[in-house]
Protein backbone atom coordinates (compact mmCIF):
# COMPACT_ATOMS: atom_id res chain seq x y z
CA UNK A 1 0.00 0.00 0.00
CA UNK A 2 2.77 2.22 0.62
CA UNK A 3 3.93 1.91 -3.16
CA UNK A 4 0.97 2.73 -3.70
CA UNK A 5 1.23 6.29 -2.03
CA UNK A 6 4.87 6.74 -3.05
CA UNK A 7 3.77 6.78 -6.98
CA UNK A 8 1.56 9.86 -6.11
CA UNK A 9 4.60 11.09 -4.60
CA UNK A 10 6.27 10.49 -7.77
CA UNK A 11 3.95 12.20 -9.94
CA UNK A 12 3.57 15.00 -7.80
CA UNK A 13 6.98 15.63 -7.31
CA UNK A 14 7.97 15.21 -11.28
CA UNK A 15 5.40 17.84 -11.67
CA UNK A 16 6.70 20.36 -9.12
CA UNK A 17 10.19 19.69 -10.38
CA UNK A 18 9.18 20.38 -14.34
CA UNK A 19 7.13 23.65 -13.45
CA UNK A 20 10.73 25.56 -12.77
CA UNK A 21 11.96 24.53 -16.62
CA UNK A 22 9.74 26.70 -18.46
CA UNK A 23 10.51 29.68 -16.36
CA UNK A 24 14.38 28.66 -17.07
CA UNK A 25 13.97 28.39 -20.48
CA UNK A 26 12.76 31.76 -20.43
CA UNK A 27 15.92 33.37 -18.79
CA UNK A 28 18.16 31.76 -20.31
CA UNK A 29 16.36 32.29 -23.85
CA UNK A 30 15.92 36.26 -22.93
CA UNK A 31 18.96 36.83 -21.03
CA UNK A 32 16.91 38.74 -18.37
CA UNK A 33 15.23 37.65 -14.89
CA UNK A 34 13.58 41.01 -14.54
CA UNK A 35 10.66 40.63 -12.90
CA UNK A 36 11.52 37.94 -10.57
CA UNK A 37 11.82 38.45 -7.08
CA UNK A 38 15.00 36.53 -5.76
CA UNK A 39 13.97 36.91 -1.94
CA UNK A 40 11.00 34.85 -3.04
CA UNK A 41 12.92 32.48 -5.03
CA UNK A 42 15.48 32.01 -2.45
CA UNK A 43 13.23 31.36 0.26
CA UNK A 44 11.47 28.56 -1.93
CA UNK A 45 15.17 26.97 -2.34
CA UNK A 46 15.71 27.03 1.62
CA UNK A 47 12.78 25.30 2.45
CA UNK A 48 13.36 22.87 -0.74
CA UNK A 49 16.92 22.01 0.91
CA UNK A 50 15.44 21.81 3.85
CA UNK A 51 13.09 19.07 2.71
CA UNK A 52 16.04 17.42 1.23
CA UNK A 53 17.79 16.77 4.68
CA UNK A 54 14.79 15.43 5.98
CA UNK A 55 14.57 12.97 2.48
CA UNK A 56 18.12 11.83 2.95
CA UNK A 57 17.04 11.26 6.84
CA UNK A 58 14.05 8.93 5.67
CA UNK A 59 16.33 7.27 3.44
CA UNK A 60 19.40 6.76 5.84
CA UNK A 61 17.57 6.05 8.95
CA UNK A 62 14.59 4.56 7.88
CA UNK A 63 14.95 2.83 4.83
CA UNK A 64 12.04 4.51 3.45
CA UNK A 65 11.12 8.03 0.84
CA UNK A 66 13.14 7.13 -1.93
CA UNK A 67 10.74 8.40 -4.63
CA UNK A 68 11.10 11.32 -2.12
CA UNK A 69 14.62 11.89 -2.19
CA UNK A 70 14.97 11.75 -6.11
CA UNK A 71 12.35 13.91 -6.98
CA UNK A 72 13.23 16.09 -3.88
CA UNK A 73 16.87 16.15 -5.28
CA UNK A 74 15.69 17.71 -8.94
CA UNK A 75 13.60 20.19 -7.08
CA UNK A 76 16.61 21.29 -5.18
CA UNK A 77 18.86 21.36 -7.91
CA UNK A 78 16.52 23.35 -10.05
CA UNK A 79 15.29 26.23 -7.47
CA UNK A 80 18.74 26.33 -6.99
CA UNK A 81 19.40 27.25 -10.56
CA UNK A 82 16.83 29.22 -10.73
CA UNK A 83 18.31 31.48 -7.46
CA UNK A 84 21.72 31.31 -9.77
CA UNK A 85 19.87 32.83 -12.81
CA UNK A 86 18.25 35.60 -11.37
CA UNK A 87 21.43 36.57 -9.83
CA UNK A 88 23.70 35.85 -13.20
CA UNK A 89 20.62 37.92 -15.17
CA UNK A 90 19.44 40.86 -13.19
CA UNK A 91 20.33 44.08 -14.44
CA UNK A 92 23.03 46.11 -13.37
CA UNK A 93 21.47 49.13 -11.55
């Protein structure tokens, strides 16, 4: 039953992971992040890492949350591009 659950997991965390592609596609396409907000962005990656600590805790401790970790994992990895776009992309004031 718990495979069960973990496949929602899996869909629901593919899904949250692809949403940040389009908006870098866009970035890097334009060469601009005007527009977004990086406090916003960067608090979305801290709590994202944050959830990745307690992913790799599931998985080391518990043997359990390994759909979890992997999607968690691209999540990170992506807000965390993201974060590095804005800053690489911002406008010089």
């Amino acid at each position: 039953m718990s495979n069960f659950f973990g496949v929602f997991q899996l869909i629901g965390g593919i899904i949250m992971s692809v949403g940040y592609i389009p908006q870098i596609a866009q970035i890097l396409r334009t060469k601009s992040s005007e527009g977004l907000n990086l406090k916003s962005f960067g608090m979305i990656f801290v709590g994202i890492l944050l959830y990745e600590i307690y992913a790799i805790a599931l998985v080391v401790l518990e043997s359990s949350g390994h759909m979890y970790l992997i999607t968690n994992s691209v999540s990170t990895v992506l807000s965390g591009l993201m974060c590095l776009l804005i800053v690489c992309y911002r406008k010089k004031r």
